[in-house]
PDB file of N, CA and C in Angstrom:
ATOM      1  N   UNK A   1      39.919   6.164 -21.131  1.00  0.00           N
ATOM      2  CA  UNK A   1      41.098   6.334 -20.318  1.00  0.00           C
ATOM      3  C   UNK A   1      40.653   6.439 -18.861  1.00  0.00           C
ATOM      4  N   UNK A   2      41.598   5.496 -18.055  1.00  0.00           N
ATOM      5  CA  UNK A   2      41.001   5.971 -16.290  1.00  0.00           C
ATOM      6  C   UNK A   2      42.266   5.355 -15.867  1.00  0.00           C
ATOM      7  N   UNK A   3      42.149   6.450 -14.613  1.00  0.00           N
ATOM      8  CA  UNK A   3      43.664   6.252 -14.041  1.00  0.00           C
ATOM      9  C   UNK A   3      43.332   5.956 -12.405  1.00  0.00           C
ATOM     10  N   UNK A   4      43.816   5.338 -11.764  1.00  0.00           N
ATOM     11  CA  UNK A   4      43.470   4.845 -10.715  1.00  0.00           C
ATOM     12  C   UNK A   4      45.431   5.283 -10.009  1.00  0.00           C
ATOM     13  N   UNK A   5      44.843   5.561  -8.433  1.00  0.00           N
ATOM     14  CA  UNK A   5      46.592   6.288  -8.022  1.00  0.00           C
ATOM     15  C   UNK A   5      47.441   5.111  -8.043  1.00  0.00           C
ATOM     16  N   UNK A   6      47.157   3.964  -8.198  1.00  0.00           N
ATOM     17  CA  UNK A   6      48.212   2.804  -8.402  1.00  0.00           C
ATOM     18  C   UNK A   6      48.615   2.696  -9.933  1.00  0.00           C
ATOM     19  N   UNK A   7      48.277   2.885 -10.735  1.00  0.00           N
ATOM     20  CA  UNK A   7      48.569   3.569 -11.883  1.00  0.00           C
ATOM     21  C   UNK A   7      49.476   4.585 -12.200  1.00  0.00           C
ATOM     22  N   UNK A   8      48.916   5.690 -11.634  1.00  0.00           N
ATOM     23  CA  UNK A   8      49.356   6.865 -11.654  1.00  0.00           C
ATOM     24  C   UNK A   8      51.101   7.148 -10.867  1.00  0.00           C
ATOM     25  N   UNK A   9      51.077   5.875  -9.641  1.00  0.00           N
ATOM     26  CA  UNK A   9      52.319   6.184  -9.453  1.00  0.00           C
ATOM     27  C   UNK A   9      53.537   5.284 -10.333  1.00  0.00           C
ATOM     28  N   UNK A  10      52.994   4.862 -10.905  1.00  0.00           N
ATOM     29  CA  UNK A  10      54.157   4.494 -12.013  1.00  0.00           C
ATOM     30  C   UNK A  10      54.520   5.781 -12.777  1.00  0.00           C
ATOM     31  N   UNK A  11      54.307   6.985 -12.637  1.00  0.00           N
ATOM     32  CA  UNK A  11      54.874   7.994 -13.741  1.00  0.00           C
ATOM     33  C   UNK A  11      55.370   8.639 -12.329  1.00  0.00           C
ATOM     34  N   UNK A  12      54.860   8.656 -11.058  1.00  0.00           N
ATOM     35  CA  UNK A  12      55.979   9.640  -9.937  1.00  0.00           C
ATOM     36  C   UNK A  12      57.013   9.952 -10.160  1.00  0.00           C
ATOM     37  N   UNK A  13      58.187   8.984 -11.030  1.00  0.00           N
ATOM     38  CA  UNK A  13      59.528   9.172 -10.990  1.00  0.00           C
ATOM     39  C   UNK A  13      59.486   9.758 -12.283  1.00  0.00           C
ATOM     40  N   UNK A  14      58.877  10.008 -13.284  1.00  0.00           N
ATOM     41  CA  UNK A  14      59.208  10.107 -14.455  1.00  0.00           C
ATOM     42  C   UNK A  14      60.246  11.253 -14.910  1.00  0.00           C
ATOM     43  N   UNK A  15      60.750  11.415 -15.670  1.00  0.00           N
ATOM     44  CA  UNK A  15      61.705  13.244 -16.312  1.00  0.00           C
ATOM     45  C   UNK A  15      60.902  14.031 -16.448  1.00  0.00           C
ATOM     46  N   UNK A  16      59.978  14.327 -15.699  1.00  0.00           N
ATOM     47  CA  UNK A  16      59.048  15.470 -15.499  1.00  0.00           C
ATOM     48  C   UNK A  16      60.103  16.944 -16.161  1.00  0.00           C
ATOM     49  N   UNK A  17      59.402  18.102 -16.887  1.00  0.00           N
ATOM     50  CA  UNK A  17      58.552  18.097 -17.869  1.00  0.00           C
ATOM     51  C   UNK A  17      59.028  16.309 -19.375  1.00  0.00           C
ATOM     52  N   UNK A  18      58.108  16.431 -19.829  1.00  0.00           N
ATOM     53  CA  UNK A  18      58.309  15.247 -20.756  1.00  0.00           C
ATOM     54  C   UNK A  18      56.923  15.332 -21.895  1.00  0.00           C
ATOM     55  N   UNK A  19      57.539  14.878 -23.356  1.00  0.00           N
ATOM     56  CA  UNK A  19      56.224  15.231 -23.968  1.00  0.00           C
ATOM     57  C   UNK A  19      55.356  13.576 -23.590  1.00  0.00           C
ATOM     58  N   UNK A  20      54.525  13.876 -24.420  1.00  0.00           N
ATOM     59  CA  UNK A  20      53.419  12.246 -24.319  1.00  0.00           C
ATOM     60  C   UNK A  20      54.677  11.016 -24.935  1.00  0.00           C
ATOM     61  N   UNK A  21      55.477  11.052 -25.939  1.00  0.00           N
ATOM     62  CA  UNK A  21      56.533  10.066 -26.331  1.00  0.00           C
ATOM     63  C   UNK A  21      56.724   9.922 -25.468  1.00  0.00           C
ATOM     64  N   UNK A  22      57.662  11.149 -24.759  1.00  0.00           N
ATOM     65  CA  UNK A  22      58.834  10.737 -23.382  1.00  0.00           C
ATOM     66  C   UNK A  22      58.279   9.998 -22.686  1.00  0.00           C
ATOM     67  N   UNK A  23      57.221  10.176 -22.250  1.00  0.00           N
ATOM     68  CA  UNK A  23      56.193   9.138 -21.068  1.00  0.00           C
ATOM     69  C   UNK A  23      55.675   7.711 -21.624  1.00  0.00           C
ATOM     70  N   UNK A  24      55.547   7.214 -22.596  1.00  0.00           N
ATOM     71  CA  UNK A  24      55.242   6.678 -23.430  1.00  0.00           C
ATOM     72  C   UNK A  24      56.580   5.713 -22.811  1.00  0.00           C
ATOM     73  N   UNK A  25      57.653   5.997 -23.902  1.00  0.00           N
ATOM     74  CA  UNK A  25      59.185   5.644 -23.505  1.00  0.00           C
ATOM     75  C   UNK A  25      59.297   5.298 -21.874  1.00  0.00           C
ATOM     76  N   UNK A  26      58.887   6.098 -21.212  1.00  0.00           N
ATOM     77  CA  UNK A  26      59.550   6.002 -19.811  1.00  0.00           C
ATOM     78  C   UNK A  26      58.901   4.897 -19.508  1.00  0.00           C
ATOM     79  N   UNK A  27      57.597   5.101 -19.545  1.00  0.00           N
ATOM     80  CA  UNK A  27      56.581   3.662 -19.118  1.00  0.00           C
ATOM     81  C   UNK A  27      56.772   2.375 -19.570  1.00  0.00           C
ATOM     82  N   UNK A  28      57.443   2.515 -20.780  1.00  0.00           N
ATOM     83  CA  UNK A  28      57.630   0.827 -21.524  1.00  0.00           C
ATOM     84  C   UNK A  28      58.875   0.884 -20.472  1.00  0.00           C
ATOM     85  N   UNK A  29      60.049   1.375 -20.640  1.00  0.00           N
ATOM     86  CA  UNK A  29      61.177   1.330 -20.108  1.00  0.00           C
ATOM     87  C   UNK A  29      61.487   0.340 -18.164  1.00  0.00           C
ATOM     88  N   UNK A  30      60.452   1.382 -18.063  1.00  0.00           N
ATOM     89  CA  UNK A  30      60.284   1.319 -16.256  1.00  0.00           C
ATOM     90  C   UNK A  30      60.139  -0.036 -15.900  1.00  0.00           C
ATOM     91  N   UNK A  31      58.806  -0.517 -17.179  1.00  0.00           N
ATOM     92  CA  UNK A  31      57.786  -1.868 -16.254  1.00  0.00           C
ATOM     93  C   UNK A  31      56.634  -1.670 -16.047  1.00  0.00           C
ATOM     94  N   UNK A  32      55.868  -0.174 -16.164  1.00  0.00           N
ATOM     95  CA  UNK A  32      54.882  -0.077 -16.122  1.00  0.00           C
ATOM     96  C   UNK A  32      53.624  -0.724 -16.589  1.00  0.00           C
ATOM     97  N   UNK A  33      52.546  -1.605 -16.102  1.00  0.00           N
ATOM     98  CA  UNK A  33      51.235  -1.898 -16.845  1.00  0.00           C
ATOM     99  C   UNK A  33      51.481  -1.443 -17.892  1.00  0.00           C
ATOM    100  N   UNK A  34      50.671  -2.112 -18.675  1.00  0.00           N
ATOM    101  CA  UNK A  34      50.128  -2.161 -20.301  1.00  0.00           C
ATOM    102  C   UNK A  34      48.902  -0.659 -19.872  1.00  0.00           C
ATOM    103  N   UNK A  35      48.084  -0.800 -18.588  1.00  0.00           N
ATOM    104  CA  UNK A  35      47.432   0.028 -18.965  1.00  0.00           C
ATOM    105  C   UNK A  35      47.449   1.490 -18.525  1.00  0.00           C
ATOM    106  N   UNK A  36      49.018   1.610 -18.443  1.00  0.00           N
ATOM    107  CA  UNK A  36      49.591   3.185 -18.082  1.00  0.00           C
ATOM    108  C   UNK A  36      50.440   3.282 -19.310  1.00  0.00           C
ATOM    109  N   UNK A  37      50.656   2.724 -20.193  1.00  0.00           N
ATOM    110  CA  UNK A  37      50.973   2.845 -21.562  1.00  0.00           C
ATOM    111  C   UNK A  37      49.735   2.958 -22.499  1.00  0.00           C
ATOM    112  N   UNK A  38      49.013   2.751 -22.625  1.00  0.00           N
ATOM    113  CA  UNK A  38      47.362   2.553 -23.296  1.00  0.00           C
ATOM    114  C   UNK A  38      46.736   4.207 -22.955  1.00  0.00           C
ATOM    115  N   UNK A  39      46.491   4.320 -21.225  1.00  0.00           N
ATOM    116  CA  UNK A  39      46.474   5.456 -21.050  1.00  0.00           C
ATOM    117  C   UNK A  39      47.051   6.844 -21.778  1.00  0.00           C
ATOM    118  N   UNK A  40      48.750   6.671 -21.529  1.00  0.00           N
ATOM    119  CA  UNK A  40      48.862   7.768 -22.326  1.00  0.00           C
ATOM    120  C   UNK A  40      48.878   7.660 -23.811  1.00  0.00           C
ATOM    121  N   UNK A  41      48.689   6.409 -24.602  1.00  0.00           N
ATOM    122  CA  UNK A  41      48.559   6.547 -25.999  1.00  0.00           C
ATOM    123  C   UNK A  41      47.030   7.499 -26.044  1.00  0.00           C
ATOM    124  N   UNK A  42      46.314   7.511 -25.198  1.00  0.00           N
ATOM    125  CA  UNK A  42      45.173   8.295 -25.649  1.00  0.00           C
ATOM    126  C   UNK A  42      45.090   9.682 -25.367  1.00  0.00           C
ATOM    127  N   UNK A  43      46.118  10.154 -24.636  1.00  0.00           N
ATOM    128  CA  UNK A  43      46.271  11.408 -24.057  1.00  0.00           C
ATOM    129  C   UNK A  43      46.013  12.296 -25.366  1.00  0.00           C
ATOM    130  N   UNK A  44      45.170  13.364 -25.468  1.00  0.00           N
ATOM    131  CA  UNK A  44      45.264  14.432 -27.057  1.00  0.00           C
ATOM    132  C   UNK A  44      46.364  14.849 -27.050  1.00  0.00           C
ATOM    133  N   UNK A  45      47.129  14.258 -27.935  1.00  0.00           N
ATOM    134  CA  UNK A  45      49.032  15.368 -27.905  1.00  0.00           C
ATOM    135  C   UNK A  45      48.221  16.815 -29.001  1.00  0.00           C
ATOM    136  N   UNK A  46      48.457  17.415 -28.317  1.00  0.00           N
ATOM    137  CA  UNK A  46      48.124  18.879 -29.776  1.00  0.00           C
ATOM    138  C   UNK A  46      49.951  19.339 -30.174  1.00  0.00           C
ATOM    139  N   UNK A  47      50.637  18.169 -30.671  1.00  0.00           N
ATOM    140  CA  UNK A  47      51.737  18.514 -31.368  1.00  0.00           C
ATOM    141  C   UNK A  47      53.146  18.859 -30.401  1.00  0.00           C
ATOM    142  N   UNK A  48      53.484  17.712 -29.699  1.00  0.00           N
ATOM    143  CA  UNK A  48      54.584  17.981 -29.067  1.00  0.00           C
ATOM    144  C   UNK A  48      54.503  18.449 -27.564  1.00  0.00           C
ATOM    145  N   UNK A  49      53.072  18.770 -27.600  1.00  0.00           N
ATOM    146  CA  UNK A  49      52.842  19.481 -25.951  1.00  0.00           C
ATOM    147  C   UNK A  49      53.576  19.114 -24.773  1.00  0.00           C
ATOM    148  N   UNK A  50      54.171  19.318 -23.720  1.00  0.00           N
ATOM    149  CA  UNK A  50      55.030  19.582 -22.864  1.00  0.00           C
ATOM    150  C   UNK A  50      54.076  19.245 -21.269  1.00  0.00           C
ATOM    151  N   UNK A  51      54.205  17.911 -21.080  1.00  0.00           N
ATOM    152  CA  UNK A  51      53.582  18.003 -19.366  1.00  0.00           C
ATOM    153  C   UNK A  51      54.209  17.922 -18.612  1.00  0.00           C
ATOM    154  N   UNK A  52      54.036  19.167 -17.243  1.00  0.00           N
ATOM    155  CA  UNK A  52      54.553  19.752 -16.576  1.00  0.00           C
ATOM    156  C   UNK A  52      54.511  18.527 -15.285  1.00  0.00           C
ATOM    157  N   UNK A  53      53.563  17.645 -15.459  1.00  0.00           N
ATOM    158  CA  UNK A  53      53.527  16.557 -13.959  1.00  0.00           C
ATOM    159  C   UNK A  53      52.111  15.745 -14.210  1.00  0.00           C
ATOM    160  N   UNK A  54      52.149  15.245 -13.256  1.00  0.00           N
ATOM    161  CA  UNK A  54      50.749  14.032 -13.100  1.00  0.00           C
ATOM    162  C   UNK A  54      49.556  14.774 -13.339  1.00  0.00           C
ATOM    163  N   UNK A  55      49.319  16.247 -12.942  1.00  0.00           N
ATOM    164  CA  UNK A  55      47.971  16.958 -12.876  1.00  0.00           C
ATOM    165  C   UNK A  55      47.862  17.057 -13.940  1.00  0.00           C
ATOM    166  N   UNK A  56      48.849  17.639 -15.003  1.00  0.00           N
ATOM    167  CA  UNK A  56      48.471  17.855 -16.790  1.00  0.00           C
ATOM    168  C   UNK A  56      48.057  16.659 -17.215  1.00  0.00           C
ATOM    169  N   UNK A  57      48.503  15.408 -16.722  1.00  0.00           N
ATOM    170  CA  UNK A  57      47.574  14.220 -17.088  1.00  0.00           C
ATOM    171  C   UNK A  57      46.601  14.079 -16.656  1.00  0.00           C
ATOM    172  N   UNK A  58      46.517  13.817 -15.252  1.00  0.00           N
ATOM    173  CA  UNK A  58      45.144  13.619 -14.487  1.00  0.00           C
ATOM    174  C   UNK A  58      44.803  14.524 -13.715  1.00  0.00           C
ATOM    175  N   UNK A  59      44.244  16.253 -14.188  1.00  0.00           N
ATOM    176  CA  UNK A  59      43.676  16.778 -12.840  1.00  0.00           C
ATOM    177  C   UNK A  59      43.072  16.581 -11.804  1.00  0.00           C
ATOM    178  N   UNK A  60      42.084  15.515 -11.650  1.00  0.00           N
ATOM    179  CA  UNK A  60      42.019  15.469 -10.153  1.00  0.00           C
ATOM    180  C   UNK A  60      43.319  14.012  -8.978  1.00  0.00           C
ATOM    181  N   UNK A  61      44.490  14.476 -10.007  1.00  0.00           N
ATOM    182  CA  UNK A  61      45.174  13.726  -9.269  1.00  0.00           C
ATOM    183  C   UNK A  61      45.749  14.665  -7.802  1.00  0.00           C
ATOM    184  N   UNK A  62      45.664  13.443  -7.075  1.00  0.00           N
ATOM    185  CA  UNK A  62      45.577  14.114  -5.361  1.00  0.00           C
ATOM    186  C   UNK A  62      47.304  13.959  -5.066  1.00  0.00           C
ATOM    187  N   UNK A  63      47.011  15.771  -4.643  1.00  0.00           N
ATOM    188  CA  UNK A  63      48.454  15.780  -4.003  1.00  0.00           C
ATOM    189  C   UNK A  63      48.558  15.898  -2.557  1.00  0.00           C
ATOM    190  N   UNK A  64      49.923  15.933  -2.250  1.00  0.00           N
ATOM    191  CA  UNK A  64      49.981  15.389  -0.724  1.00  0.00           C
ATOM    192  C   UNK A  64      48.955  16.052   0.248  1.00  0.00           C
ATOM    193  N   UNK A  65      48.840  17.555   0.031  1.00  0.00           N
ATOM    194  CA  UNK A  65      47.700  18.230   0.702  1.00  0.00           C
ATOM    195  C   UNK A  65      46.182  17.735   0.768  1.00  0.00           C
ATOM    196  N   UNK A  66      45.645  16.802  -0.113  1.00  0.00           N
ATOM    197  CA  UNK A  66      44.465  15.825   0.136  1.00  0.00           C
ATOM    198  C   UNK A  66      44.677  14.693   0.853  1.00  0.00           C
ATOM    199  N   UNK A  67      45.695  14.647   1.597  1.00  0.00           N
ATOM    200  CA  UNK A  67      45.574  13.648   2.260  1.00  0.00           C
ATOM    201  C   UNK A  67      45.660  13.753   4.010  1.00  0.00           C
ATOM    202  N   UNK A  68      44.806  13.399   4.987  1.00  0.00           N
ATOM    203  CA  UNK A  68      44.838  13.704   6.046  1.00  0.00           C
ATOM    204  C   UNK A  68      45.780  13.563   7.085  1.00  0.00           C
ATOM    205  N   UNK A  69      46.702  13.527   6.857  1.00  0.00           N
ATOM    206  CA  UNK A  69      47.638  12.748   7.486  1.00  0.00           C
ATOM    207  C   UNK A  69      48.505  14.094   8.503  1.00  0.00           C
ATOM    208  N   UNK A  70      48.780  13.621   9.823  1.00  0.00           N
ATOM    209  CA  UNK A  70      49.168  14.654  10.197  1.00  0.00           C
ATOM    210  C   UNK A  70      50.697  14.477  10.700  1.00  0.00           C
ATOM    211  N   UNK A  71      51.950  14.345  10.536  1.00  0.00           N
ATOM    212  CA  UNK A  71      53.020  14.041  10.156  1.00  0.00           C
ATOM    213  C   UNK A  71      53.714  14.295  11.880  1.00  0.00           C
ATOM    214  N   UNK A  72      52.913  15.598  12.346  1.00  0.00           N
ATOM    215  CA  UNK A  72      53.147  15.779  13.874  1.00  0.00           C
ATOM    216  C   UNK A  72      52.723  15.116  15.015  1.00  0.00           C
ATOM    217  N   UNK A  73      51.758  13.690  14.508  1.00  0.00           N
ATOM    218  CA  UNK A  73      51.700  12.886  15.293  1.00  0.00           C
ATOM    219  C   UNK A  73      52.338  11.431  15.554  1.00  0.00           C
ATOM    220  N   UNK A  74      53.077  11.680  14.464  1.00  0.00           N
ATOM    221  CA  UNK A  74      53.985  10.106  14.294  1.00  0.00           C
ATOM    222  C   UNK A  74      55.115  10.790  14.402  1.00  0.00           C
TER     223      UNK A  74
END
């Protein structure tokens, strides 16, 4: 499994919380790559588990605070 952030933003919009199905579902639904569907078929479900956002999938997924950007100069 590897997730790259062009990947990863195909689930941005998703029904966050959602189990691994729901995401599963959402991703065929959306249009998403084959390999953001593949991805989460491999996710370990331990029985229904409940993800709260992109980090329960990918912890080192980068949130807006990793990014340098300083919003007070534009």
């Amino acid at each position: 499994m590897f997730w790259t952030l062009e990947l990863a933003s195909h689930l941005e919009d998703a029904p966050w919380p959602a189990t691994k199905d729901e995401l599963i579902d959402y991703s065929i639904r959306s249009g998403a790559p084959i390999e953001v569907v593949e991805n989460l078929q491999e996710l370990e479900d331990e029985g229904g588990e409940i993800y709260e956002g992109l980090e329960d999938i990918w912890p080192d997924y980068p949130s807006q605070e990793d990014f340098f950007f300083n919003e007070d100069e534009y």
